[in-house]
PDB file of N, CA and C in Angstrom:
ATOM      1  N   UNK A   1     139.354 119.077 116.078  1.00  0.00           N
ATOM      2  CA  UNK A   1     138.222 118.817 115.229  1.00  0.00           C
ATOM      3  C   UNK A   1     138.067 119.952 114.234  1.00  0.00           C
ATOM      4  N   UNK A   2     137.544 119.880 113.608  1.00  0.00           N
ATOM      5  CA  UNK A   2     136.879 120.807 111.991  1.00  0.00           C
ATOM      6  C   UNK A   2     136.151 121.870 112.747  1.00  0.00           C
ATOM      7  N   UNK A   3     137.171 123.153 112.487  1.00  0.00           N
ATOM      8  CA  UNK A   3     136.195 124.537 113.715  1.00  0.00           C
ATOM      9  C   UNK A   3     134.295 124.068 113.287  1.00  0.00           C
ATOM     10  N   UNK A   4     134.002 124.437 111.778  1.00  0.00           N
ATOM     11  CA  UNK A   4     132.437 124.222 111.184  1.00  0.00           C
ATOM     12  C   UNK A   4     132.213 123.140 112.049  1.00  0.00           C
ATOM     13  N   UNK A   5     132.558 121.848 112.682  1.00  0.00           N
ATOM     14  CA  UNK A   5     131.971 120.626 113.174  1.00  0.00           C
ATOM     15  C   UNK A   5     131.444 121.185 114.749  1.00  0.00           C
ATOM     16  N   UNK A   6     132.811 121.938 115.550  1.00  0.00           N
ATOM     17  CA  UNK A   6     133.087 122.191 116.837  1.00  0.00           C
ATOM     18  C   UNK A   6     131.213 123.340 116.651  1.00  0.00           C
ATOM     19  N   UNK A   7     131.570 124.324 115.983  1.00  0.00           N
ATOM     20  CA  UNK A   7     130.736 125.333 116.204  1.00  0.00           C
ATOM     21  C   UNK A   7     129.476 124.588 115.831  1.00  0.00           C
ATOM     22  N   UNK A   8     128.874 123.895 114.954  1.00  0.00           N
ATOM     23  CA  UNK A   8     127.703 123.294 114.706  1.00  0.00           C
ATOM     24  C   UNK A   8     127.154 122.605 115.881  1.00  0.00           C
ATOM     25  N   UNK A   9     128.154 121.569 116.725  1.00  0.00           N
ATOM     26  CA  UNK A   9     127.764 121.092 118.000  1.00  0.00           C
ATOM     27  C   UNK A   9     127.491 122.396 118.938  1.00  0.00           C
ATOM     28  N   UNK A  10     128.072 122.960 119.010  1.00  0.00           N
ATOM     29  CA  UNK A  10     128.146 124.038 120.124  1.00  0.00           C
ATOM     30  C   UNK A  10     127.018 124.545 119.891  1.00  0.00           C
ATOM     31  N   UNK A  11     126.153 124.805 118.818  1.00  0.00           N
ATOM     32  CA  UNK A  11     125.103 125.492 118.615  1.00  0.00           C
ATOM     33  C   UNK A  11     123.976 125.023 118.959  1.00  0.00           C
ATOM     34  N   UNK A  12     123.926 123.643 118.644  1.00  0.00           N
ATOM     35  CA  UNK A  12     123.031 122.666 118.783  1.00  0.00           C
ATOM     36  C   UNK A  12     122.751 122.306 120.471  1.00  0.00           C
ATOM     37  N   UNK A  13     123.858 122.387 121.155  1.00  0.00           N
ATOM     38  CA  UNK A  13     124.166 121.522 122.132  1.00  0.00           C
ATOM     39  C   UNK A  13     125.068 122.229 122.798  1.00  0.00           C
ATOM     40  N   UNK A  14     124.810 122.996 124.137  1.00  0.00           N
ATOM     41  CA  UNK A  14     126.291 123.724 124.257  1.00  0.00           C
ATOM     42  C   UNK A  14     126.936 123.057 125.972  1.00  0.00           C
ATOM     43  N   UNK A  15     126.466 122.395 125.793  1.00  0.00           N
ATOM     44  CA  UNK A  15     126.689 121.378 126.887  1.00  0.00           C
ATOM     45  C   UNK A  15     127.807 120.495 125.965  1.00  0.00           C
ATOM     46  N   UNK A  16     128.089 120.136 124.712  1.00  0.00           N
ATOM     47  CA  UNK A  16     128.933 119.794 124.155  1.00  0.00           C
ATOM     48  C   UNK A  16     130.282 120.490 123.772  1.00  0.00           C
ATOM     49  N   UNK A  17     130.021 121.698 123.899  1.00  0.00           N
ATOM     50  CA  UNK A  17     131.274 122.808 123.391  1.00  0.00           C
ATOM     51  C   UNK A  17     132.486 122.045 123.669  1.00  0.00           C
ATOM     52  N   UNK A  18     133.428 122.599 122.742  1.00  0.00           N
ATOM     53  CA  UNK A  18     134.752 121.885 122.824  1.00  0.00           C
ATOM     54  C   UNK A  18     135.462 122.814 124.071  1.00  0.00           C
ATOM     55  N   UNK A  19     136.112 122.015 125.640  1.00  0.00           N
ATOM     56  CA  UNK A  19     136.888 123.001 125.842  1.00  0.00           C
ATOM     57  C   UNK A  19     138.391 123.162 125.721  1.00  0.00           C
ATOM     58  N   UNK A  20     138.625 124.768 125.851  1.00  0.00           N
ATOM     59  CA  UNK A  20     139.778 124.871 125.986  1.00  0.00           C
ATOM     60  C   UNK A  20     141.355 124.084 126.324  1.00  0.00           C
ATOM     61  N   UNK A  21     141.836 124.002 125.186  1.00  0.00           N
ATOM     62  CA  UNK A  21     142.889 122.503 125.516  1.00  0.00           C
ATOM     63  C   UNK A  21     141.996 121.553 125.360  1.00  0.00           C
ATOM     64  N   UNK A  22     141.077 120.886 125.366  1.00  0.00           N
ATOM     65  CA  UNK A  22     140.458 119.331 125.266  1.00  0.00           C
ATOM     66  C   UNK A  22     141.194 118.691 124.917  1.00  0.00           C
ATOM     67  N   UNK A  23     141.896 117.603 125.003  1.00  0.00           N
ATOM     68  CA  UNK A  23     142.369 116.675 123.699  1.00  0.00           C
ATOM     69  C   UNK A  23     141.084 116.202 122.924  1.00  0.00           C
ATOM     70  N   UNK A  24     141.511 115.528 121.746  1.00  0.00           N
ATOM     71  CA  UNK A  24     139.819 115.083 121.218  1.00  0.00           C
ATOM     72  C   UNK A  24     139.770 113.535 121.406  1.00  0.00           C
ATOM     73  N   UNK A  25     140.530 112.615 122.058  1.00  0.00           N
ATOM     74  CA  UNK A  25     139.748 111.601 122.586  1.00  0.00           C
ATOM     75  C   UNK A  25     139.086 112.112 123.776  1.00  0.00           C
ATOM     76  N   UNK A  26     139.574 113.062 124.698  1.00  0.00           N
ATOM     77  CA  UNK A  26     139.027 113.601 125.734  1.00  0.00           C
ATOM     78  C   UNK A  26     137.543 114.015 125.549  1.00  0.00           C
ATOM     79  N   UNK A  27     136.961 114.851 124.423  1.00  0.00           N
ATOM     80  CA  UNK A  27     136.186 115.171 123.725  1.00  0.00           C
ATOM     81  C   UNK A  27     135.382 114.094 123.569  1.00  0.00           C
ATOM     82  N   UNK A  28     135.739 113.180 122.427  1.00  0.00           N
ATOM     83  CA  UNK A  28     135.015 112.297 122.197  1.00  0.00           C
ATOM     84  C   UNK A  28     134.492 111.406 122.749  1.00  0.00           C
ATOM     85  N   UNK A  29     135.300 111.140 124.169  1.00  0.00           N
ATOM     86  CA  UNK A  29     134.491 110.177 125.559  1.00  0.00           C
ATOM     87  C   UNK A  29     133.525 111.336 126.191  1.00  0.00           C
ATOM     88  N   UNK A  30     133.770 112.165 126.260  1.00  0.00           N
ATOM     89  CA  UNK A  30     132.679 113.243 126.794  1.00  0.00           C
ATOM     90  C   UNK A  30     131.356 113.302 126.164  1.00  0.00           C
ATOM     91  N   UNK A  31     131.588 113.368 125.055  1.00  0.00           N
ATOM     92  CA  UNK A  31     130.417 113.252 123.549  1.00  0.00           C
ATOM     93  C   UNK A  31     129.451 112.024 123.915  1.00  0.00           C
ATOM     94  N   UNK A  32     130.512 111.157 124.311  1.00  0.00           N
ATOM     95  CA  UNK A  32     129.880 109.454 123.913  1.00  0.00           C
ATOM     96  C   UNK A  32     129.206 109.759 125.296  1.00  0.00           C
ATOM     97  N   UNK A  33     129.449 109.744 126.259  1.00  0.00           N
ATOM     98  CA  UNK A  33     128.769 110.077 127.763  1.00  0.00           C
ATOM     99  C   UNK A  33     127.566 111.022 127.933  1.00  0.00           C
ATOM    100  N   UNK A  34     127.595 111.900 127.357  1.00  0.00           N
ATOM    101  CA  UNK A  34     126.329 113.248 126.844  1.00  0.00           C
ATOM    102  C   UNK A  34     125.745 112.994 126.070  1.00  0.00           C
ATOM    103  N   UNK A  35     125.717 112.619 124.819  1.00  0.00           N
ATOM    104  CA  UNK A  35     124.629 112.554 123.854  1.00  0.00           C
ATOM    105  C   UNK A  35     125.346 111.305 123.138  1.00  0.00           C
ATOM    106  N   UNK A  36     126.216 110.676 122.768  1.00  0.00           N
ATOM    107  CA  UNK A  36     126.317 109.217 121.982  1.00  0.00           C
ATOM    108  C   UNK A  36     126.776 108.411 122.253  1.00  0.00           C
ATOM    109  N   UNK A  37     126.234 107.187 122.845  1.00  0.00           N
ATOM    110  CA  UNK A  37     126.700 106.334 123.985  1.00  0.00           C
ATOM    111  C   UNK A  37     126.940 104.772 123.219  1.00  0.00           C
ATOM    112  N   UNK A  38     126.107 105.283 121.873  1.00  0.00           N
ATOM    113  CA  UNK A  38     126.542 104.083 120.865  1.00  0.00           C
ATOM    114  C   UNK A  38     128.383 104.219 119.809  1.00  0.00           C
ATOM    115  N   UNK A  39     128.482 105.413 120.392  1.00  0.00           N
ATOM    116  CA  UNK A  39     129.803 105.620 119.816  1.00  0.00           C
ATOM    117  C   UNK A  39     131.185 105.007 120.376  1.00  0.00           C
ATOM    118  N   UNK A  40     131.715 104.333 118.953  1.00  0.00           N
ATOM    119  CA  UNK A  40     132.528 103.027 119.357  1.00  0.00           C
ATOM    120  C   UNK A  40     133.890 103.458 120.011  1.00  0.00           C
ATOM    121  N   UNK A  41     134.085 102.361 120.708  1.00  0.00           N
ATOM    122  CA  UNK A  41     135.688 103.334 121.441  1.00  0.00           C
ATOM    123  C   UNK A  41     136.571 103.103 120.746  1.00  0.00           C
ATOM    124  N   UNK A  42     137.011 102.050 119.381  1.00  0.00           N
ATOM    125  CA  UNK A  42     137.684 102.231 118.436  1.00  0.00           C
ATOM    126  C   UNK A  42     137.534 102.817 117.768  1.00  0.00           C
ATOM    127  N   UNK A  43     136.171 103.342 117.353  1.00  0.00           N
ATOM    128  CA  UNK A  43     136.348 105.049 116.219  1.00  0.00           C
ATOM    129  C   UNK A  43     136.856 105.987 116.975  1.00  0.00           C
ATOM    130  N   UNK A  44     136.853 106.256 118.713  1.00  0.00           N
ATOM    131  CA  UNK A  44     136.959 107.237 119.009  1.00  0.00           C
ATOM    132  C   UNK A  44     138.825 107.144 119.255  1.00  0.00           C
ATOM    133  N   UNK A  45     139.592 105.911 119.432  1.00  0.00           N
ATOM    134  CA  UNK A  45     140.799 105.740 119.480  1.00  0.00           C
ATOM    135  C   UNK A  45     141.738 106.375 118.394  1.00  0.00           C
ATOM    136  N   UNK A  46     140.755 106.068 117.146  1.00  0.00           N
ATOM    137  CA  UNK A  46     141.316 106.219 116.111  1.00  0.00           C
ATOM    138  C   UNK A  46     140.939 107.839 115.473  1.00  0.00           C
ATOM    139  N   UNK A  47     140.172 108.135 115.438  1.00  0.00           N
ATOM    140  CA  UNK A  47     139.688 109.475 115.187  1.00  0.00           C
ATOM    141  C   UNK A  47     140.997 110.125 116.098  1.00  0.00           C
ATOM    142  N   UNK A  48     140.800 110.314 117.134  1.00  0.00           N
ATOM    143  CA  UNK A  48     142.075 111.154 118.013  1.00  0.00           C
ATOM    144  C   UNK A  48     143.154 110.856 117.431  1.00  0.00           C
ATOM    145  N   UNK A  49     143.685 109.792 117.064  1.00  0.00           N
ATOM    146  CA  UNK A  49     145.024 109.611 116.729  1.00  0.00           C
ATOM    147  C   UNK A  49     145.373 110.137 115.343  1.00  0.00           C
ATOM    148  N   UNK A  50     144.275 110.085 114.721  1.00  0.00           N
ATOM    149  CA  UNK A  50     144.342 110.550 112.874  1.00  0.00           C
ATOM    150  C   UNK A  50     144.524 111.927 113.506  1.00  0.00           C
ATOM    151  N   UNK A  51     143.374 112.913 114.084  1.00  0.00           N
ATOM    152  CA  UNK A  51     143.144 114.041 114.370  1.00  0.00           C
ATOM    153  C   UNK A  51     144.342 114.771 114.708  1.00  0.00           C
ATOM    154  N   UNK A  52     145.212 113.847 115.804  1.00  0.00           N
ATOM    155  CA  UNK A  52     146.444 114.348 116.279  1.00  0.00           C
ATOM    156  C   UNK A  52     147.614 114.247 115.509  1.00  0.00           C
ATOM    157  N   UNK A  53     147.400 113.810 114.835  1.00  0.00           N
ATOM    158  CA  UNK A  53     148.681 113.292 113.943  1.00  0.00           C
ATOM    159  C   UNK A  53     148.633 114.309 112.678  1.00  0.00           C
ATOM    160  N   UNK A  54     147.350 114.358 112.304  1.00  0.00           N
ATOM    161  CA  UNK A  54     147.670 115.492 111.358  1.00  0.00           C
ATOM    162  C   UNK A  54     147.827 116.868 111.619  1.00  0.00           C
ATOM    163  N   UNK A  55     147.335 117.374 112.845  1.00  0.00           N
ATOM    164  CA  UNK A  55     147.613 118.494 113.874  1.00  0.00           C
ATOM    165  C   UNK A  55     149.211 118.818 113.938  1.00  0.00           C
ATOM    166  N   UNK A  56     149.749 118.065 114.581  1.00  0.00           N
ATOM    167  CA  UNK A  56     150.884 118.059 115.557  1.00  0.00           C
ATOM    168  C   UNK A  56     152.378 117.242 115.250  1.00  0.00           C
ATOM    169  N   UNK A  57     152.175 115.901 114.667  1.00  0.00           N
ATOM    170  CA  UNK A  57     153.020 115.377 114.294  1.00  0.00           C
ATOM    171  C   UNK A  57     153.215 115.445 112.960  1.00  0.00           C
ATOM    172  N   UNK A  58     154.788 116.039 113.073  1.00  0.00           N
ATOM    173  CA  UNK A  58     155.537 116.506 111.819  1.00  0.00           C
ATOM    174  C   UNK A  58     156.692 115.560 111.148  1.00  0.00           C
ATOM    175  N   UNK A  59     156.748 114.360 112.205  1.00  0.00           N
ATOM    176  CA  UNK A  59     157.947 113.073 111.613  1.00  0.00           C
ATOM    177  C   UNK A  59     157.900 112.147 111.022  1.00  0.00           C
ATOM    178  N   UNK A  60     156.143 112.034 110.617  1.00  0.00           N
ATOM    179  CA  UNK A  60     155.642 110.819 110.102  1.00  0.00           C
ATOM    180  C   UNK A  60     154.969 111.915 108.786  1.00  0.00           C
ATOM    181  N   UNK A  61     154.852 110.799 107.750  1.00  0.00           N
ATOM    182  CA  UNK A  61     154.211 112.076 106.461  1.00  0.00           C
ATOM    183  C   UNK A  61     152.725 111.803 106.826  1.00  0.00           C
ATOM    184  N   UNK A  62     152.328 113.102 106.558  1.00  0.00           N
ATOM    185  CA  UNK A  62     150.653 112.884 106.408  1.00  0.00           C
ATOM    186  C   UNK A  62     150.549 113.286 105.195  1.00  0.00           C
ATOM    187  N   UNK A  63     149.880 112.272 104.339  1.00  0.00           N
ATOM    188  CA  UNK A  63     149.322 112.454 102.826  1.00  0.00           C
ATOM    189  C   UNK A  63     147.886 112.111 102.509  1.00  0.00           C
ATOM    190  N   UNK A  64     147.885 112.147 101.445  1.00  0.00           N
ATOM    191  CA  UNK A  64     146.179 112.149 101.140  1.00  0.00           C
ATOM    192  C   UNK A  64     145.065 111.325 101.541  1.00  0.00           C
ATOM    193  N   UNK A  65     146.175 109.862 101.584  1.00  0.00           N
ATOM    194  CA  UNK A  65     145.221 108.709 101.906  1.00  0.00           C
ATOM    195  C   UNK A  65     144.850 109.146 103.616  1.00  0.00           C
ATOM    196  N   UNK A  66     145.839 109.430 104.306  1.00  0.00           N
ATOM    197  CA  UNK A  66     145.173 110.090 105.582  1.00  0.00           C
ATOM    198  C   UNK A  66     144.229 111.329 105.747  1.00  0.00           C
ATOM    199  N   UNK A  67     144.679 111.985 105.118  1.00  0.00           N
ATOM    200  CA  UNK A  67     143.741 113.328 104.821  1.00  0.00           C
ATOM    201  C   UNK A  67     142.029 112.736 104.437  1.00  0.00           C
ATOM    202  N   UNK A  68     142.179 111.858 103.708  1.00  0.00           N
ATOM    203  CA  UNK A  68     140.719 111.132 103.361  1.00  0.00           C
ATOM    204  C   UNK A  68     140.293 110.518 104.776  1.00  0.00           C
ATOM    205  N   UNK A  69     141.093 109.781 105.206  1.00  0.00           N
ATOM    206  CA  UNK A  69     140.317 109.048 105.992  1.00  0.00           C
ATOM    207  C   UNK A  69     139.915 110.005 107.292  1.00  0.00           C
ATOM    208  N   UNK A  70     140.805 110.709 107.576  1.00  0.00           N
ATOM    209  CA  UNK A  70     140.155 111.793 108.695  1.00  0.00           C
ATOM    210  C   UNK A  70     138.539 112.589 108.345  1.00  0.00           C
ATOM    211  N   UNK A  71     139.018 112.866 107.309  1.00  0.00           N
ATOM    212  CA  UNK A  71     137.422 113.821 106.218  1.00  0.00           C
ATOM    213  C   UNK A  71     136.132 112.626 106.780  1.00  0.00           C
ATOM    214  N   UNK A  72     136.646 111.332 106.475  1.00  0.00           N
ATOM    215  CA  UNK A  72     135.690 110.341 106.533  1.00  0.00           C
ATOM    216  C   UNK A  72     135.250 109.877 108.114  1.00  0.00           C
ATOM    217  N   UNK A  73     136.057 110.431 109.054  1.00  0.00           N
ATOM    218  CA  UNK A  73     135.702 109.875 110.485  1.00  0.00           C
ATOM    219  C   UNK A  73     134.983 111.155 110.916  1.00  0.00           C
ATOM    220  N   UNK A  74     135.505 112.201 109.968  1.00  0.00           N
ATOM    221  CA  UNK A  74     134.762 113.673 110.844  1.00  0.00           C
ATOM    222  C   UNK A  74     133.187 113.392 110.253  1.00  0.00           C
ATOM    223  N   UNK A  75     133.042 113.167 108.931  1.00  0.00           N
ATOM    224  CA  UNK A  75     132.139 112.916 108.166  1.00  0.00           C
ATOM    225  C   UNK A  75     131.067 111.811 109.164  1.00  0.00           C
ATOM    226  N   UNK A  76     131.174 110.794 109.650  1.00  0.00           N
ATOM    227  CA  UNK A  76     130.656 109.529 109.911  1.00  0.00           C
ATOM    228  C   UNK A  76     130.278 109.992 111.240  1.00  0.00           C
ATOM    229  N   UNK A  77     131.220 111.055 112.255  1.00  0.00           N
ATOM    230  CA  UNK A  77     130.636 110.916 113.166  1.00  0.00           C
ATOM    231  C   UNK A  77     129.624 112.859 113.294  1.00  0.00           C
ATOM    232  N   UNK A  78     129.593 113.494 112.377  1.00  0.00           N
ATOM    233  CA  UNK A  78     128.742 114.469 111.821  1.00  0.00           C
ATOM    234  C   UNK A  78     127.668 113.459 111.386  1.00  0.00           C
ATOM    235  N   UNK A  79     127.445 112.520 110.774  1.00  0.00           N
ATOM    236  CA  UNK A  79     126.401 111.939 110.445  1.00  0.00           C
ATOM    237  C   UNK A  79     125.388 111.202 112.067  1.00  0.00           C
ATOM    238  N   UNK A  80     125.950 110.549 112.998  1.00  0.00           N
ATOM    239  CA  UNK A  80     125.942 110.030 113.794  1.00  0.00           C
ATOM    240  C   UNK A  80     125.723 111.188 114.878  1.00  0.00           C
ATOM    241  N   UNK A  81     125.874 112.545 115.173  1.00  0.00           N
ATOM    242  CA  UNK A  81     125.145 113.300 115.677  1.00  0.00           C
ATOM    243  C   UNK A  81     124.305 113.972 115.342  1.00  0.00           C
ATOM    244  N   UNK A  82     124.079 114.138 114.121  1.00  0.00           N
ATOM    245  CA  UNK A  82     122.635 114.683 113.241  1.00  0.00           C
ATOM    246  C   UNK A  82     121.481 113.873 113.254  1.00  0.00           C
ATOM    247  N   UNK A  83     121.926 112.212 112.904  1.00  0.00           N
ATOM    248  CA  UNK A  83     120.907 111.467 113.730  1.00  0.00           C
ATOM    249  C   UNK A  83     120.631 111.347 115.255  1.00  0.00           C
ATOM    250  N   UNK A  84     121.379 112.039 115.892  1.00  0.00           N
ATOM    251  CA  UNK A  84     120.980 112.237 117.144  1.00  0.00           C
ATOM    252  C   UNK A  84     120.541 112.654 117.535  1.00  0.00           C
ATOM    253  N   UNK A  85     120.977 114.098 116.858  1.00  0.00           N
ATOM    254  CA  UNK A  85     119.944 115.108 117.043  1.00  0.00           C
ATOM    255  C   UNK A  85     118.197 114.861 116.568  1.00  0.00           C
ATOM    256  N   UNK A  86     118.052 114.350 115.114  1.00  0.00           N
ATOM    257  CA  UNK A  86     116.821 113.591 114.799  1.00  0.00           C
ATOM    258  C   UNK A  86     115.744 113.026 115.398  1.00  0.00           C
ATOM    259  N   UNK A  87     116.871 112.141 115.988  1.00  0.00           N
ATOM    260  CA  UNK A  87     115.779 111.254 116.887  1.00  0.00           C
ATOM    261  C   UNK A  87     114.955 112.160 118.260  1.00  0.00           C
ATOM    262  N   UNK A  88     115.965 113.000 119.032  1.00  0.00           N
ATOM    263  CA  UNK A  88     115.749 113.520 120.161  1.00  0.00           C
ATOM    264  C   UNK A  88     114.858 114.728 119.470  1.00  0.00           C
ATOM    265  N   UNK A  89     114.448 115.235 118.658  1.00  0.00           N
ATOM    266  CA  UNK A  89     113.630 116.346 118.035  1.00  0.00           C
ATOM    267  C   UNK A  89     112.148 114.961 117.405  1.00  0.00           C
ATOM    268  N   UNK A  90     112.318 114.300 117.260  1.00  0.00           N
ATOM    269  CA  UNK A  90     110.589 113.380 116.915  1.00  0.00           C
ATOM    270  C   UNK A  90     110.314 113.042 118.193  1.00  0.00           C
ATOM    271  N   UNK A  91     111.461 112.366 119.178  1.00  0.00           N
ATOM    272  CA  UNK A  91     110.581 112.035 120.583  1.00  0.00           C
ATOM    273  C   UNK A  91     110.382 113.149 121.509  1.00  0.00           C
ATOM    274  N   UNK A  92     110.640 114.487 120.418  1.00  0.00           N
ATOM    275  CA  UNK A  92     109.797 115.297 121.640  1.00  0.00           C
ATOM    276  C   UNK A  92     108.754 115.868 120.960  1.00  0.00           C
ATOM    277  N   UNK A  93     108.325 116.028 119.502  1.00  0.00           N
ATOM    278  CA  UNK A  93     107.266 116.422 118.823  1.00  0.00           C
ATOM    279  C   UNK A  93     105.633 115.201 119.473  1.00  0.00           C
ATOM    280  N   UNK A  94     104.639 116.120 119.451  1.00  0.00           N
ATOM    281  CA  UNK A  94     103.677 115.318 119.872  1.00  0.00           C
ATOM    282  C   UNK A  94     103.151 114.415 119.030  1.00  0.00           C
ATOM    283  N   UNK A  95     102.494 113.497 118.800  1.00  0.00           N
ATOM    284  CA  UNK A  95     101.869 112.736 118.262  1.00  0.00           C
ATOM    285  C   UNK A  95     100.579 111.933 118.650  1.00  0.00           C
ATOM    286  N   UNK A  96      99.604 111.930 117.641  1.00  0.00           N
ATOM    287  CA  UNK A  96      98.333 111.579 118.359  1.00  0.00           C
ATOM    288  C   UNK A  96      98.239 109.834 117.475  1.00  0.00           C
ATOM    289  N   UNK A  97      97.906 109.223 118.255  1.00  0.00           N
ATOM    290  CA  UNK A  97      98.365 107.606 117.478  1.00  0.00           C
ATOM    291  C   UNK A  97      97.188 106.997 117.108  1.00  0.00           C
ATOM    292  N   UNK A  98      96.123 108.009 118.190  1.00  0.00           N
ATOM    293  CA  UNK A  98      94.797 106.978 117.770  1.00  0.00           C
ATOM    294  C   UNK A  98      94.272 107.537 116.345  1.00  0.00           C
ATOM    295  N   UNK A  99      94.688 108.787 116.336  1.00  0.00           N
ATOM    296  CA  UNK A  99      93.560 109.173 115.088  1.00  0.00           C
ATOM    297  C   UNK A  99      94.105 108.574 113.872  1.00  0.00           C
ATOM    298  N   UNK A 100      93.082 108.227 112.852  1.00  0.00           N
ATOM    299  CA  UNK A 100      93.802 108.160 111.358  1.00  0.00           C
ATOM    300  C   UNK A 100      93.536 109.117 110.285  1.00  0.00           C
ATOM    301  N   UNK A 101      93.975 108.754 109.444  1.00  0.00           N
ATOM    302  CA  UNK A 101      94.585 110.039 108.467  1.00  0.00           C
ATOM    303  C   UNK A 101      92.800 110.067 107.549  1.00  0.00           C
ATOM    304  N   UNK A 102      92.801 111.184 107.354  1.00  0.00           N
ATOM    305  CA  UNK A 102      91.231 111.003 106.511  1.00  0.00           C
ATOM    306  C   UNK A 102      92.047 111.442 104.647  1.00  0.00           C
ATOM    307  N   UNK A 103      90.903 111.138 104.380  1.00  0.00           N
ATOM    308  CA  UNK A 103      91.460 111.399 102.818  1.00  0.00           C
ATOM    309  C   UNK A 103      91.653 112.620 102.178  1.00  0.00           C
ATOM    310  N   UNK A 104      92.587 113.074 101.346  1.00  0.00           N
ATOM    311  CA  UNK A 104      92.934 114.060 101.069  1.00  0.00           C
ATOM    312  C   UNK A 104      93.924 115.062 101.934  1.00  0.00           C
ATOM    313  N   UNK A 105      93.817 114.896 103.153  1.00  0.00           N
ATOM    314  CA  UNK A 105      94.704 115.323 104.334  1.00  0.00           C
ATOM    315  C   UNK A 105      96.236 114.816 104.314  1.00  0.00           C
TER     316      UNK A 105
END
């Protein structure tokens, strides 16, 4: 994964930290089990395989159109834990439901 992605989770969440050796489908079923359970197991099939492929495999070309689409799965699922984070930061802020708003306030 994108070190900035790894360390942003880790900060947030260190029950998420990437470990040592992980593979990142390994990762990403861990993720989906801990905090994103709406996360699809074909993004996560495919994310690993882009991830690994541009890592490690040197027999197949990796070019731009892949280079994009990886940017775009790291991207989508950075979006998809920021709303996670979101949500779990309002359902713990208090809220009073009966009162209403007076004017000027």
């Amino acid at each position: 994964m994108q070190p900035d992605l790894d360390i942003s989770i880790e900060s947030i969440n260190p029950q998420l930290s990437r470990r040592p050796d992980e593979h990142t489908r390994e990762y990403l079923q861990r993720m989906k089990a801990i905090a994103l359970p709406n996360l699809d197991d074909e993004f996560i099939v495919r994310f690993a395989f882009m991830h690994d492929w541009c890592r490690f495999v040197t027999e197949m070309d990796f070019g731009p159109t892949q280079l994009e689409e990886v940017r775009n799965l790291i991207a989508t699922l950075s979006k998809m834990y920021g709303a996670h984070i979101q949500l779990k930061l309002l359902a713990s802020m208090p809220f009073n439901l009966d009162s209403t708003p007076t004017e000027g306030a």
